[in-house]
C-alpha atoms as a PDB file:
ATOM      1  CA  UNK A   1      96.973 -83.706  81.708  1.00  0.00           C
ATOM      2  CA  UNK A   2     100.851 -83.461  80.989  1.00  0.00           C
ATOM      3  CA  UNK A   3     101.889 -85.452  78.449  1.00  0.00           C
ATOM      4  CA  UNK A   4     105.233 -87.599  79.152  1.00  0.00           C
ATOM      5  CA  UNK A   5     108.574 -85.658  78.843  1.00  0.00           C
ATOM      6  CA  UNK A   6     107.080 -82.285  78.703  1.00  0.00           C
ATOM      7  CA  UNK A   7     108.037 -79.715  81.107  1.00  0.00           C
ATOM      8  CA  UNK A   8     104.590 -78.292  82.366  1.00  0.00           C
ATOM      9  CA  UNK A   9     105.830 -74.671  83.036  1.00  0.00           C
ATOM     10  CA  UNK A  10     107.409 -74.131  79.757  1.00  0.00           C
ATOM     11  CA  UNK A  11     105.329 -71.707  77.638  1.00  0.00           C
ATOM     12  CA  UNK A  12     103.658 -72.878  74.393  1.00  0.00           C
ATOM     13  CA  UNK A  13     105.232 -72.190  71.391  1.00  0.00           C
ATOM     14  CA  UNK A  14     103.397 -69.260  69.319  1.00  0.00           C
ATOM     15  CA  UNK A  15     104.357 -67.434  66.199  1.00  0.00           C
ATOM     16  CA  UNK A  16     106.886 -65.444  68.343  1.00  0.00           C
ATOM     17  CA  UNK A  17     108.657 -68.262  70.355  1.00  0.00           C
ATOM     18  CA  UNK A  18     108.185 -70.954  67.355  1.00  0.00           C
ATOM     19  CA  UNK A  19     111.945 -71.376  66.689  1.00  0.00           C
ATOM     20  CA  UNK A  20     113.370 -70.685  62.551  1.00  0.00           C
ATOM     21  CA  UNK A  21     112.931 -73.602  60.259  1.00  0.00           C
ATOM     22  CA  UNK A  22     116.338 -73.322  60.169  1.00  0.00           C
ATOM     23  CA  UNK A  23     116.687 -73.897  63.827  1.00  0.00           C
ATOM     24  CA  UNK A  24     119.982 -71.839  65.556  1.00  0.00           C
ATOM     25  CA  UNK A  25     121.474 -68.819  63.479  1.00  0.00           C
ATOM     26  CA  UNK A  26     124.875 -68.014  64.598  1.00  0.00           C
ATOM     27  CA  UNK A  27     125.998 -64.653  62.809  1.00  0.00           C
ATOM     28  CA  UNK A  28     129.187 -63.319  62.804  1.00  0.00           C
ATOM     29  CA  UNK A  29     129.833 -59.954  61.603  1.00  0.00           C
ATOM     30  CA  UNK A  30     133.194 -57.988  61.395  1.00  0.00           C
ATOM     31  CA  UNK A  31     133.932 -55.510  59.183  1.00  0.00           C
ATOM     32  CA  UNK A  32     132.369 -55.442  56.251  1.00  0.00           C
ATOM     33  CA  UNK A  33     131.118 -58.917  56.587  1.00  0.00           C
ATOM     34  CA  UNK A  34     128.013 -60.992  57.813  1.00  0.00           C
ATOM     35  CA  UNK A  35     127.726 -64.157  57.820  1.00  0.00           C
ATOM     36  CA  UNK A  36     125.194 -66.264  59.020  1.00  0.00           C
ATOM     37  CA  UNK A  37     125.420 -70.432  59.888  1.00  0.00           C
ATOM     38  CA  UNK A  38     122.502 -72.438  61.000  1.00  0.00           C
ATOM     39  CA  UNK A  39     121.126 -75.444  63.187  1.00  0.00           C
ATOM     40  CA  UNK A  40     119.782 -77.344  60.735  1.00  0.00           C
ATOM     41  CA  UNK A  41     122.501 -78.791  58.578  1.00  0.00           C
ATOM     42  CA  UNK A  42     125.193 -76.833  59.534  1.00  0.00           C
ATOM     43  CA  UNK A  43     124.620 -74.713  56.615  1.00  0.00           C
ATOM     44  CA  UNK A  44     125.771 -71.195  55.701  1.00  0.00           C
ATOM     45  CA  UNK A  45     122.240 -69.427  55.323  1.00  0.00           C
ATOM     46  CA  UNK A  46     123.453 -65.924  53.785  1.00  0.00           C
ATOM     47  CA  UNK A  47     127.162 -63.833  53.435  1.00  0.00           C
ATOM     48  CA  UNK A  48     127.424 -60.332  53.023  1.00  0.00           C
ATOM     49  CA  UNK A  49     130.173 -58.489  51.993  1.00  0.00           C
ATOM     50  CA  UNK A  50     129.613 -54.667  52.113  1.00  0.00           C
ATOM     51  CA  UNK A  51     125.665 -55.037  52.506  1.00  0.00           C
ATOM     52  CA  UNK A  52     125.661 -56.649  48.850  1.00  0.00           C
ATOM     53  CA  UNK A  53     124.820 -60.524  49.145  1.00  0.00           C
ATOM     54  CA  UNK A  54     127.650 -63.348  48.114  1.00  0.00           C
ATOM     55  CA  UNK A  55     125.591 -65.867  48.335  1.00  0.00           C
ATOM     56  CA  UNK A  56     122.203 -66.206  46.821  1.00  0.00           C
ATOM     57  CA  UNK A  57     121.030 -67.786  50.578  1.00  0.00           C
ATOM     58  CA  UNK A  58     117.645 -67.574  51.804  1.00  0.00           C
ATOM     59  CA  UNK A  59     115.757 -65.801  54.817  1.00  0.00           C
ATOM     60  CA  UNK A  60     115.871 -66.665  58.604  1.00  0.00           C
ATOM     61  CA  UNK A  61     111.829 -67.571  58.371  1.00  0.00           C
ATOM     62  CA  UNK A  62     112.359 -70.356  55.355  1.00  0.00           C
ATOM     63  CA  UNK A  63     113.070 -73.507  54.891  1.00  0.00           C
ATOM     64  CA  UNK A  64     116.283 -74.216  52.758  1.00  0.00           C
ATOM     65  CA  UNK A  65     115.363 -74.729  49.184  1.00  0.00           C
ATOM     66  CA  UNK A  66     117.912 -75.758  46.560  1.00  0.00           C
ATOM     67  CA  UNK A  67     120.156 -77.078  49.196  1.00  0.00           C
ATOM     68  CA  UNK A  68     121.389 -73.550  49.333  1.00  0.00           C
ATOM     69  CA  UNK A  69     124.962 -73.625  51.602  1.00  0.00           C
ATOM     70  CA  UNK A  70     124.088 -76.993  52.762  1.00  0.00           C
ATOM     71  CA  UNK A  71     126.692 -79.579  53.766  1.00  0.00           C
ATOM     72  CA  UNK A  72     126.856 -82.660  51.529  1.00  0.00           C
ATOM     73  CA  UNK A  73     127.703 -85.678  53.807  1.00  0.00           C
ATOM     74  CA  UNK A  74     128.736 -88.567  53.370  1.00  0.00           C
ATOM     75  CA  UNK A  75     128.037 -88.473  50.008  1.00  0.00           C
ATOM     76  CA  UNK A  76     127.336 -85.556  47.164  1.00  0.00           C
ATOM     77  CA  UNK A  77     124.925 -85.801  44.498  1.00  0.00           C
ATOM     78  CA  UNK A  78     122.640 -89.466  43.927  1.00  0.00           C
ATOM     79  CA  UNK A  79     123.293 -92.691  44.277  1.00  0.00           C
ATOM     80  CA  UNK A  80     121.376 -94.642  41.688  1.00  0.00           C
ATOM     81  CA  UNK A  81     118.506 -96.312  43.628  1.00  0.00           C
ATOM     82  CA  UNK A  82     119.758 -95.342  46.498  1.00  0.00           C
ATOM     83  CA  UNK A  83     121.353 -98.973  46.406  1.00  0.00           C
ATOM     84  CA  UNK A  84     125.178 -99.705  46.651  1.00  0.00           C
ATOM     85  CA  UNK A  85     127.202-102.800  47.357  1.00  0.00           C
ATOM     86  CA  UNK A  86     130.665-102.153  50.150  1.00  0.00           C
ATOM     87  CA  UNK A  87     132.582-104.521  51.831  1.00  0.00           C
ATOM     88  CA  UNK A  88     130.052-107.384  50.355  1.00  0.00           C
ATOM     89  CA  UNK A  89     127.585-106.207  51.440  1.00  0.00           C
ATOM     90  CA  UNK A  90     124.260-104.445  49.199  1.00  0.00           C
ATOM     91  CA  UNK A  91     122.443-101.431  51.056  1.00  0.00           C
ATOM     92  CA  UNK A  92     119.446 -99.618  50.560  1.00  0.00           C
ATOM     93  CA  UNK A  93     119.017 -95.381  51.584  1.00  0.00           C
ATOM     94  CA  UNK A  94     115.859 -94.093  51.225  1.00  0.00           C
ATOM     95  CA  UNK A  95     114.616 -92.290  47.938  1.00  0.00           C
ATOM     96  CA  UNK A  96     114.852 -88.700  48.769  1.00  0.00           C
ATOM     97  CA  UNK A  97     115.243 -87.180  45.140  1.00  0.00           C
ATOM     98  CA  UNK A  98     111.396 -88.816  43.946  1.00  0.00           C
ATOM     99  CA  UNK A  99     111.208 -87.884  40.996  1.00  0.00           C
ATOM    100  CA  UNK A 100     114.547 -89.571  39.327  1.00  0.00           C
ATOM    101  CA  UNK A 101     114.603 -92.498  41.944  1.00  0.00           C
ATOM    102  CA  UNK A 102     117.938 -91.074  43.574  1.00  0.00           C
ATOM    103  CA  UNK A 103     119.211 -91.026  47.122  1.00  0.00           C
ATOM    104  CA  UNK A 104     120.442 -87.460  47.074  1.00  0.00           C
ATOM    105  CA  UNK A 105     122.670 -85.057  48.878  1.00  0.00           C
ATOM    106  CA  UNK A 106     123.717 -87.464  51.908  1.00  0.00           C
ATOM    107  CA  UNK A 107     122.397 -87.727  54.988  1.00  0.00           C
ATOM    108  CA  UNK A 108     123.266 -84.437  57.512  1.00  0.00           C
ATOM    109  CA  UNK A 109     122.056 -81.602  55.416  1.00  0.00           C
ATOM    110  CA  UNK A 110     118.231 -81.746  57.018  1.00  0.00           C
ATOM    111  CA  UNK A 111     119.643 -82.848  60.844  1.00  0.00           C
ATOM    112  CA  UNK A 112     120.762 -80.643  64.063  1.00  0.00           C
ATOM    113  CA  UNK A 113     124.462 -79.329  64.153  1.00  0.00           C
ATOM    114  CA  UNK A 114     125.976 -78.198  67.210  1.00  0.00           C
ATOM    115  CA  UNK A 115     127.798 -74.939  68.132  1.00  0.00           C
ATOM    116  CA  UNK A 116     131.648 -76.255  68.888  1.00  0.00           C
ATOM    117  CA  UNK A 117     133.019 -72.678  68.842  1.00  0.00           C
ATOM    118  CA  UNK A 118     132.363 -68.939  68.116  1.00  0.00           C
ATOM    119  CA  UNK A 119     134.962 -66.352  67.682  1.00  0.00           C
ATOM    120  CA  UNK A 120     134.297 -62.907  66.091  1.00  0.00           C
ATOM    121  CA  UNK A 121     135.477 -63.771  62.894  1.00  0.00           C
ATOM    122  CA  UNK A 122     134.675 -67.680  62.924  1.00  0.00           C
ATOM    123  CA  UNK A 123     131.922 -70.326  63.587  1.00  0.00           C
ATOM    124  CA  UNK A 124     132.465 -73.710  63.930  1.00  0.00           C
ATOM    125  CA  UNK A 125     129.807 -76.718  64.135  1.00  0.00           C
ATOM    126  CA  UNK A 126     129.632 -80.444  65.090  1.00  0.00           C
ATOM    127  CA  UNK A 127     127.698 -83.372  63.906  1.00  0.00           C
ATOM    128  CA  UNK A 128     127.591 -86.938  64.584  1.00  0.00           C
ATOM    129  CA  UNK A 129     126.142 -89.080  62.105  1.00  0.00           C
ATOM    130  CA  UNK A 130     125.179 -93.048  63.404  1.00  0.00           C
ATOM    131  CA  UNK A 131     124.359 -95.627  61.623  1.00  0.00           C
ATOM    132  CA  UNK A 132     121.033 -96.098  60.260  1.00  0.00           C
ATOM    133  CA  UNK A 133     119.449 -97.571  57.376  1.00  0.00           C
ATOM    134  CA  UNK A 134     121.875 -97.662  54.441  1.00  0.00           C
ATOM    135  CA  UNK A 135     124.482 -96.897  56.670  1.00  0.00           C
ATOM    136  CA  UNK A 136     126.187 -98.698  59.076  1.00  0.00           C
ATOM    137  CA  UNK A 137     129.206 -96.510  60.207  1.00  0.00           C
ATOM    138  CA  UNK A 138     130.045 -93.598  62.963  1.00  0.00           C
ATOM    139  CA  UNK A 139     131.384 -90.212  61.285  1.00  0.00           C
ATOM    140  CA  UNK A 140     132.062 -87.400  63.442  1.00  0.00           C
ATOM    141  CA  UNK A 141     132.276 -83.912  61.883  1.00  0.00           C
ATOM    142  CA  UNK A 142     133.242 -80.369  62.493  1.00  0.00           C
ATOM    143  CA  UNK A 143     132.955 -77.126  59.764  1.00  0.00           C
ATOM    144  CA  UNK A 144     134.974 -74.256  60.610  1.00  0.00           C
ATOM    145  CA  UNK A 145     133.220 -70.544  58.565  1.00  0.00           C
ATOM    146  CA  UNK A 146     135.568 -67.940  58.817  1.00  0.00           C
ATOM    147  CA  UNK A 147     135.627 -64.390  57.243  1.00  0.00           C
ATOM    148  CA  UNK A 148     138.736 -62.363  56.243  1.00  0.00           C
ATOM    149  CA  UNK A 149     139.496 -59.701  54.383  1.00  0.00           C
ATOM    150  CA  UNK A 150     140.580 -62.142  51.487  1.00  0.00           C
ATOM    151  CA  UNK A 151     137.290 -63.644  52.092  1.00  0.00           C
ATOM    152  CA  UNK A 152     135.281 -66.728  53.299  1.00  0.00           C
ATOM    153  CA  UNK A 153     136.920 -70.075  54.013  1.00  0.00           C
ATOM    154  CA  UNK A 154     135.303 -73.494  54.957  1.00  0.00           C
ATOM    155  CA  UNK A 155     137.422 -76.240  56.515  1.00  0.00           C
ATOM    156  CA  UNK A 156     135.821 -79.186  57.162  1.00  0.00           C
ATOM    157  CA  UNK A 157     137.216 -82.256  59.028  1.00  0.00           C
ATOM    158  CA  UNK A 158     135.471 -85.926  59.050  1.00  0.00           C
ATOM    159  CA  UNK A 159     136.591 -88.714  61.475  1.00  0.00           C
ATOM    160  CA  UNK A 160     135.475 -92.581  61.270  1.00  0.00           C
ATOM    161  CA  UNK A 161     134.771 -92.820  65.056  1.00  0.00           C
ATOM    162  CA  UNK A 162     133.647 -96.451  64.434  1.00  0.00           C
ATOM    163  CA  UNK A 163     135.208 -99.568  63.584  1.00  0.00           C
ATOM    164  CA  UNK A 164     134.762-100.454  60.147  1.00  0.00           C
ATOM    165  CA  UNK A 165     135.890 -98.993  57.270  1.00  0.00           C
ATOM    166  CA  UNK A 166     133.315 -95.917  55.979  1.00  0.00           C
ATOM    167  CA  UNK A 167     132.766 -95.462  52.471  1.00  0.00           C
ATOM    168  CA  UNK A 168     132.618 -91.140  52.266  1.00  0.00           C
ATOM    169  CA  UNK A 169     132.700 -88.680  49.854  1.00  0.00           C
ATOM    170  CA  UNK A 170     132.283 -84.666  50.723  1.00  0.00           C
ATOM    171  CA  UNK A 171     130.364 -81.639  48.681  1.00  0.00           C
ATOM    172  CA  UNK A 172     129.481 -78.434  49.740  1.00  0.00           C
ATOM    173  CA  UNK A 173     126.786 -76.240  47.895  1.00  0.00           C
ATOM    174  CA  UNK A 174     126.707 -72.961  47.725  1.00  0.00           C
ATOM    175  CA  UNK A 175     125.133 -70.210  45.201  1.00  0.00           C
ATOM    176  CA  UNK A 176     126.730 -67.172  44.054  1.00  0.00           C
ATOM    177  CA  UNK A 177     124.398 -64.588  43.888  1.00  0.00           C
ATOM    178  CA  UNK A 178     123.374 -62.815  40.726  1.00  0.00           C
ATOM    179  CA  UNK A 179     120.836 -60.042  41.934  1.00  0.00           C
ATOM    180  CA  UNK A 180     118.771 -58.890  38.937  1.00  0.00           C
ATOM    181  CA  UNK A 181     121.042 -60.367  36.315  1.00  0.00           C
ATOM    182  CA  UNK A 182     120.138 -62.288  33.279  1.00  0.00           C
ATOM    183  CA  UNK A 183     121.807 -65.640  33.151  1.00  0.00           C
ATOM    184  CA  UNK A 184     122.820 -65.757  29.953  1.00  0.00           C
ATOM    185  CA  UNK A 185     124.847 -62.490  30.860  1.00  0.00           C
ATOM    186  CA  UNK A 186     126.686 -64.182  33.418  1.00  0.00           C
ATOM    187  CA  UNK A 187     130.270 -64.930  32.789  1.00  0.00           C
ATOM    188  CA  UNK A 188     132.652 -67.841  33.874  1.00  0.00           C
ATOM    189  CA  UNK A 189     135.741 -69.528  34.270  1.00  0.00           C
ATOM    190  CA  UNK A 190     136.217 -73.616  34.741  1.00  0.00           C
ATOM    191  CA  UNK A 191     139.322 -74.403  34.586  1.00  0.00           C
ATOM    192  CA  UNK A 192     138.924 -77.875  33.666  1.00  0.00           C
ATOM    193  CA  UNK A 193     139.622 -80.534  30.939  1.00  0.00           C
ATOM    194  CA  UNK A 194     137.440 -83.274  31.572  1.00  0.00           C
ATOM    195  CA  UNK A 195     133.639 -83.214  32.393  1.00  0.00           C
ATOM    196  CA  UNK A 196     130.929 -85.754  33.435  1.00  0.00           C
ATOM    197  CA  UNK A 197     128.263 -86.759  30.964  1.00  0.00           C
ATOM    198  CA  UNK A 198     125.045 -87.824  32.274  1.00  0.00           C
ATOM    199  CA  UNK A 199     121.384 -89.745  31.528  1.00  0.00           C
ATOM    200  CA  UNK A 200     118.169 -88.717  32.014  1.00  0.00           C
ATOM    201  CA  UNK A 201     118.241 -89.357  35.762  1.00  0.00           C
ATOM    202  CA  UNK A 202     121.559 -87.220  35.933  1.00  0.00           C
ATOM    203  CA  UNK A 203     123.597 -90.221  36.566  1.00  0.00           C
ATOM    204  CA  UNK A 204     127.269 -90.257  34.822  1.00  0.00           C
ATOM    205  CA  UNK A 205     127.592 -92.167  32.074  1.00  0.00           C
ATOM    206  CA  UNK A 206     131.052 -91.412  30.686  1.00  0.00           C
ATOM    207  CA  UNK A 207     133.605 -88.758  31.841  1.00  0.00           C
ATOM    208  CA  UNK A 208     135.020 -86.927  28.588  1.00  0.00           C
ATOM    209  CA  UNK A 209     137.540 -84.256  27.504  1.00  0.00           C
ATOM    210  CA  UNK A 210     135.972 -81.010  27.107  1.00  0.00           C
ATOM    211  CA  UNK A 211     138.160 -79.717  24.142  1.00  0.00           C
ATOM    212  CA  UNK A 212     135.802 -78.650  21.028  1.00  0.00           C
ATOM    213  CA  UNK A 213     132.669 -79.176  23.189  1.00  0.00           C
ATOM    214  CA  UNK A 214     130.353 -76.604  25.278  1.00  0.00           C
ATOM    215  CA  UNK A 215     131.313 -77.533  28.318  1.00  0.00           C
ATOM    216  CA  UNK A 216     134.860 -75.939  27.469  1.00  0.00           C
ATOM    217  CA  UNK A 217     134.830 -73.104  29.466  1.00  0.00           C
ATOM    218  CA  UNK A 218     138.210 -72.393  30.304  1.00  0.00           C
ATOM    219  CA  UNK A 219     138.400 -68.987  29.113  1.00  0.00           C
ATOM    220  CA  UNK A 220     136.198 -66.579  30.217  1.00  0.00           C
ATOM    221  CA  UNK A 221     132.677 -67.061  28.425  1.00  0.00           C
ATOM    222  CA  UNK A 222     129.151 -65.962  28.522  1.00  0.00           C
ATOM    223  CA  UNK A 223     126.676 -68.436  29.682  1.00  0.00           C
ATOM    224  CA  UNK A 224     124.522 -67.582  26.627  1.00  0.00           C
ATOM    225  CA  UNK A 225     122.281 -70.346  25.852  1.00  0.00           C
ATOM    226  CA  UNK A 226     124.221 -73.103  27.725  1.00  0.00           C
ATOM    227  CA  UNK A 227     122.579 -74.499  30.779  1.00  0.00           C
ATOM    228  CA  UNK A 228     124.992 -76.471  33.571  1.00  0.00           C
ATOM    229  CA  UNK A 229     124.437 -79.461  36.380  1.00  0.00           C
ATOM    230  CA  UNK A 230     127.464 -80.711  34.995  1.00  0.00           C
ATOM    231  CA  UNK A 231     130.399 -82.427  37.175  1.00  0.00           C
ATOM    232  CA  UNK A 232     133.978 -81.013  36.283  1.00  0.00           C
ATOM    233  CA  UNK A 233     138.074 -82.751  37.175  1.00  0.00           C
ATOM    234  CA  UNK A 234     141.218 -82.354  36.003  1.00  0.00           C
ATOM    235  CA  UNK A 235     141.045 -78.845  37.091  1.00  0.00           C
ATOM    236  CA  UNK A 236     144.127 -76.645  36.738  1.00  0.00           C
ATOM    237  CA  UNK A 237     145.570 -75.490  40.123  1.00  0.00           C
ATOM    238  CA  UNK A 238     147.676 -72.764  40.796  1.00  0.00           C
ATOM    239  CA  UNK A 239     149.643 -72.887  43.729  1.00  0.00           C
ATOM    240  CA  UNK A 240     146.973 -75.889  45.382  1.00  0.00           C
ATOM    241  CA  UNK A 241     144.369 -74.115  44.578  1.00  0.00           C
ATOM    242  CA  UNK A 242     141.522 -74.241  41.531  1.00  0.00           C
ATOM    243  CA  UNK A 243     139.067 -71.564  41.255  1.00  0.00           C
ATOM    244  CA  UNK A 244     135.844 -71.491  39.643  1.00  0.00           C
ATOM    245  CA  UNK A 245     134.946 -67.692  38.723  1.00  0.00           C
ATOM    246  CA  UNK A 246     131.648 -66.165  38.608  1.00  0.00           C
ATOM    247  CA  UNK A 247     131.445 -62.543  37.044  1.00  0.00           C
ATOM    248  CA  UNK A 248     128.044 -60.646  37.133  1.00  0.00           C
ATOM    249  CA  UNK A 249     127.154 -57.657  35.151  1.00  0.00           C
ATOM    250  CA  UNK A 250     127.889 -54.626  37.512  1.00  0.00           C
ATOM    251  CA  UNK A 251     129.180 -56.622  39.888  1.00  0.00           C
ATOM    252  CA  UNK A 252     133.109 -57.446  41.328  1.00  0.00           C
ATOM    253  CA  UNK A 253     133.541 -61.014  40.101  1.00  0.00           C
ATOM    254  CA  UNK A 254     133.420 -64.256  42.320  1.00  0.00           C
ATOM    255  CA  UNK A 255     136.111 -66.854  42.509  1.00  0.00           C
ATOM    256  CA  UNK A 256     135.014 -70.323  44.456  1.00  0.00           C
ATOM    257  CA  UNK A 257     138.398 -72.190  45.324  1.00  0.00           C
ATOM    258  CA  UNK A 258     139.410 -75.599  46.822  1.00  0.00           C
ATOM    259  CA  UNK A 259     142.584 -76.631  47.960  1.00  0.00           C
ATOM    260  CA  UNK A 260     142.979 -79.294  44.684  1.00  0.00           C
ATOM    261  CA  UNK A 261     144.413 -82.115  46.359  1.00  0.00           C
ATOM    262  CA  UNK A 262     141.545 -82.616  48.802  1.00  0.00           C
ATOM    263  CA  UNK A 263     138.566 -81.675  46.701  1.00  0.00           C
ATOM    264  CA  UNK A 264     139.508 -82.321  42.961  1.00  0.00           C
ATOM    265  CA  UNK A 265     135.879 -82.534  41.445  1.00  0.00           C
ATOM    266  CA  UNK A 266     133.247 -79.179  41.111  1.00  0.00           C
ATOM    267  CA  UNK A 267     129.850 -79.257  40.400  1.00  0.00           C
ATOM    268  CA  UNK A 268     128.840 -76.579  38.761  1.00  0.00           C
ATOM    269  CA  UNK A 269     124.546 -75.598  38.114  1.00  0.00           C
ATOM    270  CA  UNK A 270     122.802 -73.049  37.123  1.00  0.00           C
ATOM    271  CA  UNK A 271     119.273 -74.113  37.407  1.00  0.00           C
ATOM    272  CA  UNK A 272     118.695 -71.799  39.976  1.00  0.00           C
ATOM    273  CA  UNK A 273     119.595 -68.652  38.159  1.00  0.00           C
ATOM    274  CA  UNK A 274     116.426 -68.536  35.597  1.00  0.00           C
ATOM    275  CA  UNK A 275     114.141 -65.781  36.107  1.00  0.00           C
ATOM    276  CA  UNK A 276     111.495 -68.109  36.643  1.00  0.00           C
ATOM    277  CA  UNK A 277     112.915 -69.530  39.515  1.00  0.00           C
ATOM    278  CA  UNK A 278     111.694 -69.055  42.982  1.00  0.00           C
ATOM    279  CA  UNK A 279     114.183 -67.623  45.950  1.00  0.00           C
ATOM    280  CA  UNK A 280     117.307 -65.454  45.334  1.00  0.00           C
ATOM    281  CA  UNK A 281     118.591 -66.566  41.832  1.00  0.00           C
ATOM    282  CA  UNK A 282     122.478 -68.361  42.187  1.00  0.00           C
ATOM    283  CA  UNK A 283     124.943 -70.154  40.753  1.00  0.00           C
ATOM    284  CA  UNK A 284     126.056 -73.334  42.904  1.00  0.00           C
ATOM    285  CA  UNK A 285     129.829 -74.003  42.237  1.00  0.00           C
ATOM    286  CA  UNK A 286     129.433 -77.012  44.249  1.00  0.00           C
ATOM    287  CA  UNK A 287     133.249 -77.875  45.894  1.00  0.00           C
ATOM    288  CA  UNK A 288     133.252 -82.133  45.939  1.00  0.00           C
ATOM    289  CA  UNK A 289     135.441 -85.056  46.382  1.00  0.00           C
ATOM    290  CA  UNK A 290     133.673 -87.188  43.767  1.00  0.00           C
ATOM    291  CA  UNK A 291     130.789 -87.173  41.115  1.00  0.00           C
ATOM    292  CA  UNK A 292     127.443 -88.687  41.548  1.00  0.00           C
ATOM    293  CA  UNK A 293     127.082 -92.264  42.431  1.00  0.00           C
ATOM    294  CA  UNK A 294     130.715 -92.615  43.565  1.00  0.00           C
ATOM    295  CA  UNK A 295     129.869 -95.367  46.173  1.00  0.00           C
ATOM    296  CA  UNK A 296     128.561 -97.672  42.934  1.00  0.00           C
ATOM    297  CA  UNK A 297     131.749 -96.208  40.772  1.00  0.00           C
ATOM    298  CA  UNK A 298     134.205 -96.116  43.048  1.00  0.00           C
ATOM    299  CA  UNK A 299     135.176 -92.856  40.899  1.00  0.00           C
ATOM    300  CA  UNK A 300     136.346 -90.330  43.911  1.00  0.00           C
ATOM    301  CA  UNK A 301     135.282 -92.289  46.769  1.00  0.00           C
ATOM    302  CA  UNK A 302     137.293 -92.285  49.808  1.00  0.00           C
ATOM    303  CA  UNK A 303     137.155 -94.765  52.035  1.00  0.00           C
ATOM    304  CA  UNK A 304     137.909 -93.866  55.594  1.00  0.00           C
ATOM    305  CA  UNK A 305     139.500 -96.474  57.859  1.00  0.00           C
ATOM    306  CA  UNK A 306     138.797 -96.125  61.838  1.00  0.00           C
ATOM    307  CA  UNK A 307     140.322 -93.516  63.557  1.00  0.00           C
ATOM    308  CA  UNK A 308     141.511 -92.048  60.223  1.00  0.00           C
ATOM    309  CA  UNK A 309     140.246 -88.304  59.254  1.00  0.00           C
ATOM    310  CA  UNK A 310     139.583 -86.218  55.925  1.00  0.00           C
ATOM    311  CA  UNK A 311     139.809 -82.792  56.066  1.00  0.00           C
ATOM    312  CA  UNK A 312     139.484 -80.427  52.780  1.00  0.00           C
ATOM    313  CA  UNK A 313     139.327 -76.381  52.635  1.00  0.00           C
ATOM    314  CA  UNK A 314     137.423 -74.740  50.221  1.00  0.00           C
ATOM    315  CA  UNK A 315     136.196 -70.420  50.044  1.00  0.00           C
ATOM    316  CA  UNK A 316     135.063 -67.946  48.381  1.00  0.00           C
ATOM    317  CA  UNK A 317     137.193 -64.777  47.370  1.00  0.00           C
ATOM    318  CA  UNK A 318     135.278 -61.318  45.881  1.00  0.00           C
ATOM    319  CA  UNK A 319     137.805 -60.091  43.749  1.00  0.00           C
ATOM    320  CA  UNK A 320     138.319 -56.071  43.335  1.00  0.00           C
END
């Protein structure tokens, strides 16, 4: 008996035709780079520059932990409840952060991209997202990866396709890799002035100036004994550009950089960096367009009218 919709010469899926968890990997590799971009949320799975990972990413047979190089859409971060009022009218997403109550991390990082375009130096992927519960507009989106010598860029452009007005914020979330290093060795650079306080459910609470506090790290500092999930803006630009800078023991330092106007918030964790932690131990700097809960705030959100687009270019440089 065939069972409706199946094709009843197609072989059965086994261990070695069972496709990844990831779905699709679409690697590019030039140079002295590799990169790697999958089905399943669009995400960059792994970078390698020189045979030395970037990215603390994860392997072609597992799932995606961590939300490791995922795509944050339409929103980044939780939404208290996963409740929010727009245009008069009060929504409810599903709970997918349990444990705090949050809708987390929008609502494309778990579903099938397309391949628009491969080049040997770029990939670019498609997704349409339709309404659903919680959501009741049409965004379509593209993410350009592309590898230079100056390094890896990400461009990625979001158009209301529908006819109401979209509420939409942006994040990406990638690790930097550490290897073997301890995280209280690791060094970096935020160059920003204000910072996001939060409550035990790691929703903001106030947004503060971070002169005379921890969270100061605009010169060049050991992690030490400070531990980060911690939303940063007001960060300094320099020509467009802020840059976040990761620098490992024995290791060429890492600069993550967004083009300011577009992207003017980072998150910036280092959860996953703990030698207890499972997987490849990271650093996200998390490129974003507004903290948590922005559709309840307002703080960042953008709202996108129909027909009207948001594009915003963010990378990642390996210094020398």
């Amino acid at each position: 008996m065939t069972t409706p919709g199946t094709d009843p010469n197609a072989a059965p899926h086994s261990a070695e035709t069972s496709p990844a968890p990831s779905g699709e990997q679409w690697t590019i590799s030039v140079g002295d780079d590799e990169a790697t971009v999958v089905e399943v949320g669009g995400g960059l799975r792994r970078w390698r520059r020189g045979g030395v990972d970037v990215l603390a990413g994860y392997d072609a047979d597992a799932v995606c932990t961590s939300g490791r190089g995922q795509q944050l859409i339409p929103w980044p971060n939780r939404i208290r409840d996963g409740r929010y009022t727009y245009a008069g009218t009060e929504r409810q997403l599903a709970i997918t952060e349990v444990d705090l109550g949050n809708a987390s991390h929008g609502l494309v990082r778990w579903a099938p991209w397309r391949l628009v375009e491969q080049t040997p130096t770029s990939i670019t992927v498609g997704h349409r997202l339709f309404p659903q519960p919680g959501w009741d507009w049409h965004l379509e989106s593209t993410t350009t990866y592309a590898v230079a010598p100056e390094g890896l860029s990400v461009t990625t452009r979001v158009e209301n396709i529908g006819q109401g007005t979209a509420p939409f914020a942006y994040g990406a979330h990638p690790y930097i890799a550490i290897g073997d290093a301890a995280v209280e060795d690791v060094e970096l650079v935020i160059p920003a002035s204000r910072w996001v306080e939060v409550d035990e459910r790691s929703l903001p609470t106030a947004t503060r100036d971070v002169d005379g506090t921890a969270y100061d790290l605009r010169e060049r500092k050991a992690i030490g004994t400070q531990r980060l999930d911690t939303a940063y803006t007001d960060l300094a630009a320099v020509d467009g550009r802020w840059a976040v800078t990761v620098a490992v023991p024995g290791r060429a330092p890492v600069e993550v950089w967004a083009d300011a106007d577009a992207l003017p918030w980072a998150q910036v964790f280092t959860g996953k960096a703990e030698a207890d932690q499972a997987g490849e131990h990271g650093i996200a700097v998390e490129p974003i367009t507004a903290p948590a809960d922005a559709f309840n705030s307002g703080d960042g959100l953008i709202e996108l009218a129909p027909a009207e687009t948001w594009t915003g270019t963010w990378g990642i440089s390996v210094r020398n």
